[in-house]
Each structure stands twice: as C-alpha cells, then as structure tokens.
N, C-alpha and C. Protein backbone atom coordinates (compact mmCIF):
# COMPACT_ATOMS: atom_id res chain seq x y z
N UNK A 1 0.84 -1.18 0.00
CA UNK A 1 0.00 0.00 0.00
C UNK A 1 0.88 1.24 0.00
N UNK A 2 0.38 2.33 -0.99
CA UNK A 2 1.48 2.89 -0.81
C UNK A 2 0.83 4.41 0.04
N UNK A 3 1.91 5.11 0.43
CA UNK A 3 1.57 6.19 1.56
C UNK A 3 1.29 7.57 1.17
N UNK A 4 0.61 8.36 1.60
CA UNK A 4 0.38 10.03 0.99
C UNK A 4 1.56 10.37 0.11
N UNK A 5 3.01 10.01 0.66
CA UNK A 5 4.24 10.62 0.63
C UNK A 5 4.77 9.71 -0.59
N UNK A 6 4.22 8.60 -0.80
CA UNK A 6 4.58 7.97 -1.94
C UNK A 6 5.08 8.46 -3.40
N UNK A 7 3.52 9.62 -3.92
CA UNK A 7 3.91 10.74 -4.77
C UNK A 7 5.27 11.81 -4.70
N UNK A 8 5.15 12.22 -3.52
CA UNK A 8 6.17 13.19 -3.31
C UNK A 8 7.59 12.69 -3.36
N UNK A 9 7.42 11.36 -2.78
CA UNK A 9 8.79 10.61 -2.42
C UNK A 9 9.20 10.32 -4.11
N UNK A 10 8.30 9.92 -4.19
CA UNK A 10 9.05 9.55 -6.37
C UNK A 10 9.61 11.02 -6.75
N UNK A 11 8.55 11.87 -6.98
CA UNK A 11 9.08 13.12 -7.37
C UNK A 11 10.46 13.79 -6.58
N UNK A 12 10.83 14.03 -5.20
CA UNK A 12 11.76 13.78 -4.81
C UNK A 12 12.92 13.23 -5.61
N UNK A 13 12.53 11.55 -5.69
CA UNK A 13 13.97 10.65 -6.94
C UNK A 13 14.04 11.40 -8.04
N UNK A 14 12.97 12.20 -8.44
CA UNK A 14 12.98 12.52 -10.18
C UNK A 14 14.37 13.62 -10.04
N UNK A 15 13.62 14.70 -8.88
CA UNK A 15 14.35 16.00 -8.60
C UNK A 15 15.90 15.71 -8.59
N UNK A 16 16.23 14.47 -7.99
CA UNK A 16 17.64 14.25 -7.17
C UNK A 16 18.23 13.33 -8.75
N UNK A 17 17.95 13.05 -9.20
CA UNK A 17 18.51 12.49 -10.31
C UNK A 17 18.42 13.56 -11.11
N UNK A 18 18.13 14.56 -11.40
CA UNK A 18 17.89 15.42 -12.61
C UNK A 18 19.02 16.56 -11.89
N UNK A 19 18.78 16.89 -10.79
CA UNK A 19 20.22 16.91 -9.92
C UNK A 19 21.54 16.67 -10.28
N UNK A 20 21.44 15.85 -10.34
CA UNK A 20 23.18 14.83 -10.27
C UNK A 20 23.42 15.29 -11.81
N UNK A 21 22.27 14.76 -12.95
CA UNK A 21 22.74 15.16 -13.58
C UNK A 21 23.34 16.50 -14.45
N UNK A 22 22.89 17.54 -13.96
CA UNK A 22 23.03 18.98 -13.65
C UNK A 22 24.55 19.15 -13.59
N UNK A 23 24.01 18.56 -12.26
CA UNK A 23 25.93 18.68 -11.78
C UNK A 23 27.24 18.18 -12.84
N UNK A 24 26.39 17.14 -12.85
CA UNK A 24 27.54 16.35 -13.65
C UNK A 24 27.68 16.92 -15.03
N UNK A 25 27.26 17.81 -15.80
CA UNK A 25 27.52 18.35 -16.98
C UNK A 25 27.92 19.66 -16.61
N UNK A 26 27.73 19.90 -15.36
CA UNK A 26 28.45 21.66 -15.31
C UNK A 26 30.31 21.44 -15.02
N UNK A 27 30.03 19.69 -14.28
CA UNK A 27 31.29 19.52 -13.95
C UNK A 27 32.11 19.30 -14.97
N UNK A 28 31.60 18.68 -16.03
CA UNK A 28 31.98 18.86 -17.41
C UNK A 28 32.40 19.81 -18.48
N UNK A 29 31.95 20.81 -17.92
CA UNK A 29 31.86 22.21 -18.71
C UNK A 29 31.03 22.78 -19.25
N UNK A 30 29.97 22.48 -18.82
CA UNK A 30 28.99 22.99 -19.48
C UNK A 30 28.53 24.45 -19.42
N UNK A 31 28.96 25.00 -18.19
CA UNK A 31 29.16 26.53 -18.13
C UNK A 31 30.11 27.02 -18.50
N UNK A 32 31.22 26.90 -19.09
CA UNK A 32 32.53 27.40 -19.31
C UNK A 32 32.48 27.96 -20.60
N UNK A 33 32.45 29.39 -20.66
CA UNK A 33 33.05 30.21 -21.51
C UNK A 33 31.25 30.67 -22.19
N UNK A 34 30.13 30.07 -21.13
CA UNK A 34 29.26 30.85 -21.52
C UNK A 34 28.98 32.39 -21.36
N UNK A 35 28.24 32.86 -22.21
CA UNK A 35 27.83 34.56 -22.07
C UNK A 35 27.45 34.96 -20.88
N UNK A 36 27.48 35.95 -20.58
CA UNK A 36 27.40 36.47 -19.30
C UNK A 36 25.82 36.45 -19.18
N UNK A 37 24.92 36.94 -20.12
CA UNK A 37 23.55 36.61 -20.09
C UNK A 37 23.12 34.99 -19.88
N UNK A 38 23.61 34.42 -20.66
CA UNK A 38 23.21 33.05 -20.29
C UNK A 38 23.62 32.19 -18.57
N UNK A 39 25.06 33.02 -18.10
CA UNK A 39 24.74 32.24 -16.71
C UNK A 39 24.08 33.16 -16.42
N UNK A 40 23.34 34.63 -16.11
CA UNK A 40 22.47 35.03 -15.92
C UNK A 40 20.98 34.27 -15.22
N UNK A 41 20.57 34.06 -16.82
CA UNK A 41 19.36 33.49 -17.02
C UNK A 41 19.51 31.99 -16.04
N UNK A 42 20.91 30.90 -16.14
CA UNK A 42 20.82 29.84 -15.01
C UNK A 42 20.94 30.10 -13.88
N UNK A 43 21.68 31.15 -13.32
CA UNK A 43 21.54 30.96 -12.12
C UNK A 43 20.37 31.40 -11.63
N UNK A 44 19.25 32.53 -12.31
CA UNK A 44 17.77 32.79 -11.57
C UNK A 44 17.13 31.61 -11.60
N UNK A 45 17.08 30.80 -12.62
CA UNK A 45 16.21 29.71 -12.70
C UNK A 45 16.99 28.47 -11.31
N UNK A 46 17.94 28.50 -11.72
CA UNK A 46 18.75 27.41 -10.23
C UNK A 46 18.67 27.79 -8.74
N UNK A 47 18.50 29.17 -9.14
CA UNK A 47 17.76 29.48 -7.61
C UNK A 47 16.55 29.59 -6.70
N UNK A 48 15.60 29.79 -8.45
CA UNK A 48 13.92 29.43 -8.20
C UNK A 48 14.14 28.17 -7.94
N UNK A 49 14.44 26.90 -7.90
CA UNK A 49 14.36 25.77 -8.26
C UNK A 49 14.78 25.49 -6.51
N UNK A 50 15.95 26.33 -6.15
CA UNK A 50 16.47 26.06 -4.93
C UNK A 50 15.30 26.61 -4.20
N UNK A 51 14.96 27.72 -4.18
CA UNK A 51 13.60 28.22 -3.20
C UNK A 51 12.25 27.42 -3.24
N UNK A 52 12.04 26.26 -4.59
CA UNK A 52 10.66 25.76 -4.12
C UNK A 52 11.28 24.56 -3.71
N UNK A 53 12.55 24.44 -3.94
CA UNK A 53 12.81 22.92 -2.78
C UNK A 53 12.93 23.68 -1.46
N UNK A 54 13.08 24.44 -1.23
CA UNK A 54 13.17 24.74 0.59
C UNK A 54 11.67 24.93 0.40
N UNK A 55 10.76 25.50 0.57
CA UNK A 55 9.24 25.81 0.47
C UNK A 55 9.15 24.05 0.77
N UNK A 56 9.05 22.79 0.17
CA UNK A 56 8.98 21.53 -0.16
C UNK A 56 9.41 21.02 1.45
N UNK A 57 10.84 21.25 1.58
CA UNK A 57 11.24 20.94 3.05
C UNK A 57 10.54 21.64 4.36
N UNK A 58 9.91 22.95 4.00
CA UNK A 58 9.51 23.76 5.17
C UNK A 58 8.05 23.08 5.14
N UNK A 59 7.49 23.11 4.02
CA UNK A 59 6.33 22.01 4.21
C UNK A 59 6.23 20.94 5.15
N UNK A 60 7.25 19.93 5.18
CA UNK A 60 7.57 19.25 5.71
C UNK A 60 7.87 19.20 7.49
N UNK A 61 8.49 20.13 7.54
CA UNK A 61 8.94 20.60 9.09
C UNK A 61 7.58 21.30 9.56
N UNK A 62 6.59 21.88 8.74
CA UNK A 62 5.47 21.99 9.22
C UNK A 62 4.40 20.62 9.69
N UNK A 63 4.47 20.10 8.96
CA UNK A 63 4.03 18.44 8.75
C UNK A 63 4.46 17.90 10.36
N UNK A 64 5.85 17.55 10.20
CA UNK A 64 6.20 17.17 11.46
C UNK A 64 5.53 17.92 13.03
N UNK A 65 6.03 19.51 12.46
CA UNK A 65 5.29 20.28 14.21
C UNK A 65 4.29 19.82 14.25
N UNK A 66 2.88 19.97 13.23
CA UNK A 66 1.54 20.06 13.59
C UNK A 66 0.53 18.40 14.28
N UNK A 67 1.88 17.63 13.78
CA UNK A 67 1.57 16.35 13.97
C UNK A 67 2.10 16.02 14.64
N UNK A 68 3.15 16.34 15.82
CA UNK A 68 3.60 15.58 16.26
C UNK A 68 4.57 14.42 16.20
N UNK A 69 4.84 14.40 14.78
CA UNK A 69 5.72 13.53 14.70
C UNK A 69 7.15 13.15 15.08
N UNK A 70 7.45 14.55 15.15
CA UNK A 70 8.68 14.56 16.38
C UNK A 70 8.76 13.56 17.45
N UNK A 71 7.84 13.56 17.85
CA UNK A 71 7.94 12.81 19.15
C UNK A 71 8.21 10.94 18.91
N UNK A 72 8.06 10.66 18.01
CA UNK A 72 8.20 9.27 17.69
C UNK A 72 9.68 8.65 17.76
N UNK A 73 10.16 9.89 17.49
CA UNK A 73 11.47 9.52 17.68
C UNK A 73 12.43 9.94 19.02
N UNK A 74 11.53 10.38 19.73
CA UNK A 74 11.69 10.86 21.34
C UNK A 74 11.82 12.29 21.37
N UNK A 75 11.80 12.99 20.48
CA UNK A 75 12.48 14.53 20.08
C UNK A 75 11.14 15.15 20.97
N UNK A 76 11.65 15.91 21.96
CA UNK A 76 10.66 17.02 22.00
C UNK A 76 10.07 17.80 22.03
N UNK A 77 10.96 18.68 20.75
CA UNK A 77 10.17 19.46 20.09
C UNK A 77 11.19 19.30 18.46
N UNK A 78 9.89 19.85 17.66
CA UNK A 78 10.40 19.97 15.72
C UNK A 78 12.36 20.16 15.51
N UNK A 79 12.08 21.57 16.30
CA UNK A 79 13.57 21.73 16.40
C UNK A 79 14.70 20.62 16.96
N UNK A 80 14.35 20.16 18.10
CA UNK A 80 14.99 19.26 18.51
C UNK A 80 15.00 17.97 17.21
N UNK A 81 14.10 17.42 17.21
CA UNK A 81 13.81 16.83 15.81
C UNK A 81 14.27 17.11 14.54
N UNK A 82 14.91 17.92 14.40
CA UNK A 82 15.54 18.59 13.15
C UNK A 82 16.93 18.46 13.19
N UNK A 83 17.63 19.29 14.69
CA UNK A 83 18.75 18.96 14.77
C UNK A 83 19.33 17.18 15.26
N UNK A 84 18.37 16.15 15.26
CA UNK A 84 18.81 15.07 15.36
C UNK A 84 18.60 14.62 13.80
N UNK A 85 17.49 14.44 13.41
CA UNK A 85 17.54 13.99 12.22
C UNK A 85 18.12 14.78 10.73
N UNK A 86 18.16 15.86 10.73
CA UNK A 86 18.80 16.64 9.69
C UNK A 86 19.76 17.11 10.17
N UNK A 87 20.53 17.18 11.07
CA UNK A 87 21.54 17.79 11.70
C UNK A 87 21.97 19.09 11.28
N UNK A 88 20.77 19.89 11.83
CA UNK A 88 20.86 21.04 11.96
C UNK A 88 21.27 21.72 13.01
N UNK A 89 21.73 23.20 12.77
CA UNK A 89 22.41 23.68 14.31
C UNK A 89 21.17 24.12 15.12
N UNK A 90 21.51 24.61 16.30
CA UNK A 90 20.02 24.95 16.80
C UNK A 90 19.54 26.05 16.36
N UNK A 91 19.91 27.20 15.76
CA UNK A 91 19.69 28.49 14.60
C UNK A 91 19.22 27.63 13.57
N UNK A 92 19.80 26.91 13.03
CA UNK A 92 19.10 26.59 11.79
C UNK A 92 17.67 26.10 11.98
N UNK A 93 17.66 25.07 12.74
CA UNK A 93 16.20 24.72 13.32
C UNK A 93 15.39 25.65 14.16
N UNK A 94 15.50 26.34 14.44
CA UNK A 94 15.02 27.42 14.78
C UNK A 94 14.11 28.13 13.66
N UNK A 95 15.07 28.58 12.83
CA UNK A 95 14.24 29.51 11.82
C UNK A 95 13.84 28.78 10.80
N UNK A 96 14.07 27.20 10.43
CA UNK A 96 13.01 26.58 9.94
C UNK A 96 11.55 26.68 10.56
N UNK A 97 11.47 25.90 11.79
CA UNK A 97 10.34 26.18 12.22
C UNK A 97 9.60 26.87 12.46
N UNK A 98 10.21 28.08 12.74
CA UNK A 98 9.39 29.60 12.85
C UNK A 98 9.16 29.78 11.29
N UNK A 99 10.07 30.03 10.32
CA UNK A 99 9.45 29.85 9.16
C UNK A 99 8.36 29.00 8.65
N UNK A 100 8.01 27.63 8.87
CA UNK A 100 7.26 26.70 8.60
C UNK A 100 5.90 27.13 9.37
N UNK A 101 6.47 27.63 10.92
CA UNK A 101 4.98 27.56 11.19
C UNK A 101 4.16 29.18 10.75
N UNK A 102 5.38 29.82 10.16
CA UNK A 102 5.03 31.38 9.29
C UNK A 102 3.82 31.46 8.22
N UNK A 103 4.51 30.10 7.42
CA UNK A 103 3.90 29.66 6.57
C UNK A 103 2.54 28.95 6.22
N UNK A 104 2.73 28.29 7.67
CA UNK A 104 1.83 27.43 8.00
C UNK A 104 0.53 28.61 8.07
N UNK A 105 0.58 29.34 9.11
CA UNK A 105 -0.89 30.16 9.48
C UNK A 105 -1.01 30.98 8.07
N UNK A 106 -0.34 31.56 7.10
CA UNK A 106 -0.78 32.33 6.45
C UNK A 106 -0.35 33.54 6.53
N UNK A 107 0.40 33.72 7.56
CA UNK A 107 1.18 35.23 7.53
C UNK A 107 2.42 35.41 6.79
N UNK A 108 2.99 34.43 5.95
CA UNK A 108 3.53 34.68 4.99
C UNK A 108 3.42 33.96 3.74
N UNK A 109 1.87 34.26 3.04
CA UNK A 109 1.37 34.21 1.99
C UNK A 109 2.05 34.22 0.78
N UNK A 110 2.53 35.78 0.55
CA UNK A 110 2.95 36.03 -0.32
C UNK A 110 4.31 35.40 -0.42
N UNK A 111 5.11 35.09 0.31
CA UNK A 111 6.35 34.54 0.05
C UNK A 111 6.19 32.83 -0.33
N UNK A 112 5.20 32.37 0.29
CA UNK A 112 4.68 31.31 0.11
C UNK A 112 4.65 30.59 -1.49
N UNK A 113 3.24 31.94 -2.17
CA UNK A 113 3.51 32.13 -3.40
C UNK A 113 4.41 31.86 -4.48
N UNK A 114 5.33 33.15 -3.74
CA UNK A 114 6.80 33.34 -4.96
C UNK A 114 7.54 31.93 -5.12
C-alpha cells in the first residue's frame, strides 16, 4: 500500500537524479566560456528551483510540528527533531520552524507564493 508521501517521495527521486545530472555536466563544462547573459538566465532559474525545494522541506517541518511527529522519535520538540535527524544547528532549526509555522498560518502568503 502505498503512503500520501509515496507521490512526493518519487518526485523527490525525479528531482535528485535530474540533480546529479546537472551537476555532472556543469562539472563537465557545461558553463565554461558561456555569455554572461546566459549564466544570468541559469543561475535565476537554479535558484527558483532552490527556493521551491526549501518551500517543499519547510512544508515538511510543518508536517512534522503540527503532527507531532517529532515525538516518535523521542524529540521534544520539531527543532529538537531537526537537529537530530537533519543535523541542523540549533539556529538553523530554529528559523526553519518559525518559518514553517510562518507559513503554515498564512502570515507569509505572499512569500509562500513566490
């Protein structure tokens, strides 16, 4: 049977393989001796790409607070839960979660959006 996260979890593999291969042709050269407009134009798009994967993860760390799921693993609280399983510092988990749960109520909509 497969789980809510099933979808996401494939798409996830798609992301991380399309990833690698990214990498692996820039490591190649694939940026070298391009126009200044053209890394332009990649790096806005590589960075949209980077901002709806964090949006994707903050989803997630919302997921965990509102549910509780932290606690399954003895963590108790998100943050704590973050810096064990993602090994984050305690700043970093910090402003995930305040971000996530930002996100979560709706008071940051518009960034949500973008």
């Amino acid at each position: 049977m497969q789980t809510s996260t099933g979808p996401a979890t494939a798409a996830v593999h798609r992301v991380g393989s399309a990833a690698t291969e990214l990498v692996a042709a820039v490591r190649a050269g694939a940026v070298a001796g391009a126009q200044v407009d053209e890394l332009t134009e990649l790096l806005g798009e590589v960075r949209a790409v980077a901002a709806r994967l964090e949006w994707v993860a903050l989803a997630v760390v919302r997921e965990i607070d509102v549910s509780g799921a932290h606690r399954v693993d003895g963590a108790l609280t998100p943050q704590a839960w973050l810096r064990q399983r993602a090994r984050m510092t305690p700043t970093e988990a910090n402003a995930a979660v305040r971000t996530a749960r930002g996100l979560g109520s709706g008071s940051l909509d518009a960034t949500s959006r973008a």
